[in-house]
Protein backbone atom coordinates (compact mmCIF):
# COMPACT_ATOMS: atom_id res chain seq x y z
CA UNK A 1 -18.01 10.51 8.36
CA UNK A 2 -15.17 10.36 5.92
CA UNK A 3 -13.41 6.78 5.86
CA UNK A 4 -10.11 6.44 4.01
CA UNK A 5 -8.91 2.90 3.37
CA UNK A 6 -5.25 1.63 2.13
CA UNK A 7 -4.58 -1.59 0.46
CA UNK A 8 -1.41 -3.30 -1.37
CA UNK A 9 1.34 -3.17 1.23
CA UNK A 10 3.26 -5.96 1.81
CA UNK A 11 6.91 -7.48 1.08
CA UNK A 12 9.08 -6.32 -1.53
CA UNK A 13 12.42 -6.89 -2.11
CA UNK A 14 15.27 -3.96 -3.19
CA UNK A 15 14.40 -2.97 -6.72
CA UNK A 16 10.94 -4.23 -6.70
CA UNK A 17 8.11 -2.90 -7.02
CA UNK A 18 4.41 -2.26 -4.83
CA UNK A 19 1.16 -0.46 -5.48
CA UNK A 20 -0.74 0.94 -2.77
CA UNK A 21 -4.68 2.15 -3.35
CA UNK A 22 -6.39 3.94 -1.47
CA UNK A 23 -10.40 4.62 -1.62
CA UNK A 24 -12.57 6.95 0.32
CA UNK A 25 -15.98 6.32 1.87
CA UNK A 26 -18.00 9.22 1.26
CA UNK A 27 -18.79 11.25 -2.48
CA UNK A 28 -15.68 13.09 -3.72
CA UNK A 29 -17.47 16.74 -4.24
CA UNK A 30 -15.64 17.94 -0.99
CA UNK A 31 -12.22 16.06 -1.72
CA UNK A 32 -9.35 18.73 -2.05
CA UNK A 33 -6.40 16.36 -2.33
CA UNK A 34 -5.08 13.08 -1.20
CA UNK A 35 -2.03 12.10 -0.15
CA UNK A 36 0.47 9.12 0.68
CA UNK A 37 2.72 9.86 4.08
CA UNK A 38 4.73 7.01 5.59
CA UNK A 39 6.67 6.04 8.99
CA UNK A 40 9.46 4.39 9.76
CA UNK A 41 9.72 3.23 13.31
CA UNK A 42 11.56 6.39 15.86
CA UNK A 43 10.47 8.64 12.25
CA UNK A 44 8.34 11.12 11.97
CA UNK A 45 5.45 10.77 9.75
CA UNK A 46 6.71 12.60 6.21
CA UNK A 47 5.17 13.07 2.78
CA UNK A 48 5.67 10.46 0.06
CA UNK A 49 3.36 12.05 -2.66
CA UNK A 50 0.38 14.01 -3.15
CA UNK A 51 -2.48 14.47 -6.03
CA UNK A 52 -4.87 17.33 -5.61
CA UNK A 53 -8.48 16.36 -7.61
CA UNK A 54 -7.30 18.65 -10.54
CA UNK A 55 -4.41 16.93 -11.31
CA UNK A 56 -1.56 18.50 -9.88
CA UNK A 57 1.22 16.40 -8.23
CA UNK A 58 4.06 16.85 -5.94
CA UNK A 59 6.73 14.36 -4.67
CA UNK A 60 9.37 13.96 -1.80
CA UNK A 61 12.79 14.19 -3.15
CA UNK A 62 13.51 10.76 -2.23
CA UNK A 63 10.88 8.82 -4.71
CA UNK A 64 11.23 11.69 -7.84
CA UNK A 65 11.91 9.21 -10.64
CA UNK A 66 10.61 5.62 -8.77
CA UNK A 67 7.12 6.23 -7.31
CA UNK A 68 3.90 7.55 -8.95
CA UNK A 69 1.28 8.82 -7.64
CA UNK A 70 -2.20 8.75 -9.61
CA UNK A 71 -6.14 8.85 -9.85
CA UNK A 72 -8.18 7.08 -12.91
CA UNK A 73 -11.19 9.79 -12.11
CA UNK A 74 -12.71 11.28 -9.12
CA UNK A 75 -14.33 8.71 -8.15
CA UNK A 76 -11.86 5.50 -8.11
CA UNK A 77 -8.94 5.05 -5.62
CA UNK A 78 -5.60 6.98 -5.49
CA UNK A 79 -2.75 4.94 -5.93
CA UNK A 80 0.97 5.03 -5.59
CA UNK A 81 2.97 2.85 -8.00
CA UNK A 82 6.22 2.18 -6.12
CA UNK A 83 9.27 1.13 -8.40
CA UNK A 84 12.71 0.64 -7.68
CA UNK A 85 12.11 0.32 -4.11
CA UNK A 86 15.37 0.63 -1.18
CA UNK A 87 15.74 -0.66 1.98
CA UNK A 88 15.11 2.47 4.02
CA UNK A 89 11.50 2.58 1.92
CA UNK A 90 10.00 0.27 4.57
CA UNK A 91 7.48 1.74 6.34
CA UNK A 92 4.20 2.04 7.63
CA UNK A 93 2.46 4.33 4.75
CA UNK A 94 -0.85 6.04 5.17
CA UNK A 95 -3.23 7.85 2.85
CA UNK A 96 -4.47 11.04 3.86
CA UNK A 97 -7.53 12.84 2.26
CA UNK A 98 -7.91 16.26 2.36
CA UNK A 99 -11.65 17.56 2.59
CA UNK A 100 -12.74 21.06 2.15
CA UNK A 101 -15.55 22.29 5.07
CA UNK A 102 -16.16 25.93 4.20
CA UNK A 103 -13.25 27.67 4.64
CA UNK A 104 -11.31 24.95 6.16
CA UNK A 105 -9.49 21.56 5.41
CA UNK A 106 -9.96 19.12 7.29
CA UNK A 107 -7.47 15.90 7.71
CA UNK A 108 -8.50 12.25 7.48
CA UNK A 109 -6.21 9.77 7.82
CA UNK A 110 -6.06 5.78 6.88
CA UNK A 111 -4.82 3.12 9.26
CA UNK A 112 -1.89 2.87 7.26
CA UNK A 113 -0.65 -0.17 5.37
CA UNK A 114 3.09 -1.89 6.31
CA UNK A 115 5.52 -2.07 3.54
CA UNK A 116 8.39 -3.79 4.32
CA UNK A 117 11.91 -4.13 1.54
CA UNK A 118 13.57 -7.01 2.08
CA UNK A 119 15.62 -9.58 0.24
């Protein structure tokens, strides 16, 4: 069983900054990507950022320029440097690992860490 655990939420206020980790439970041979998706509350969940295990990024339009995503090596925690952060950034944001299972990916999700941007 795959277990995906955030840390680092918390308060911020506008223009500040937050770094969110995220580790997984199980060896890393199997891990496609991982991911950082957040909720606002009446949102739907939506991608923040995402790092596949070779390196290759991809960002949300809205956090191009302010948040990083990155990994140290395949086996420490993902983490997504937050800078600059707004208002409407507050959110419940989980990690989401990506594991490969022959054929398939399969989806396992965090239980999500609040951020909240407040002065």
């Amino acid at each position: 069983q795959v277990r995906v655990v955030e840390s680092g939420g918390g308060l911020a206020q506008p223009g500040g900054s937050l770094r969110l980790s995220c580790t997984v439970s199980a060896s890393r041979f199997r891990l496609y990507a991982m991911g950082w998706y957040r909720q606002a509350p009446g949102e739907e969940r939506e991608l923040v950022a995402r790092i596949t295990m070779s390196g290759n990024t991809n960002y949300a339009d809205f956090v191009k320029g302010r948040f990083a995503i990155s990994r140290d090596s395949a086996d420490n925690p993902v983490y997504l440097q937050m800078n600059n952060l707004k208002p409407q950034a507050a959110a419940v944001y989980s990690c989401n690992a990506e594991w490969t299972i022959g054929d398939a990916i399969v989806d396992y999700w965090g239980q999500g860490t609040q951020v909240t941007v407040s002065s």
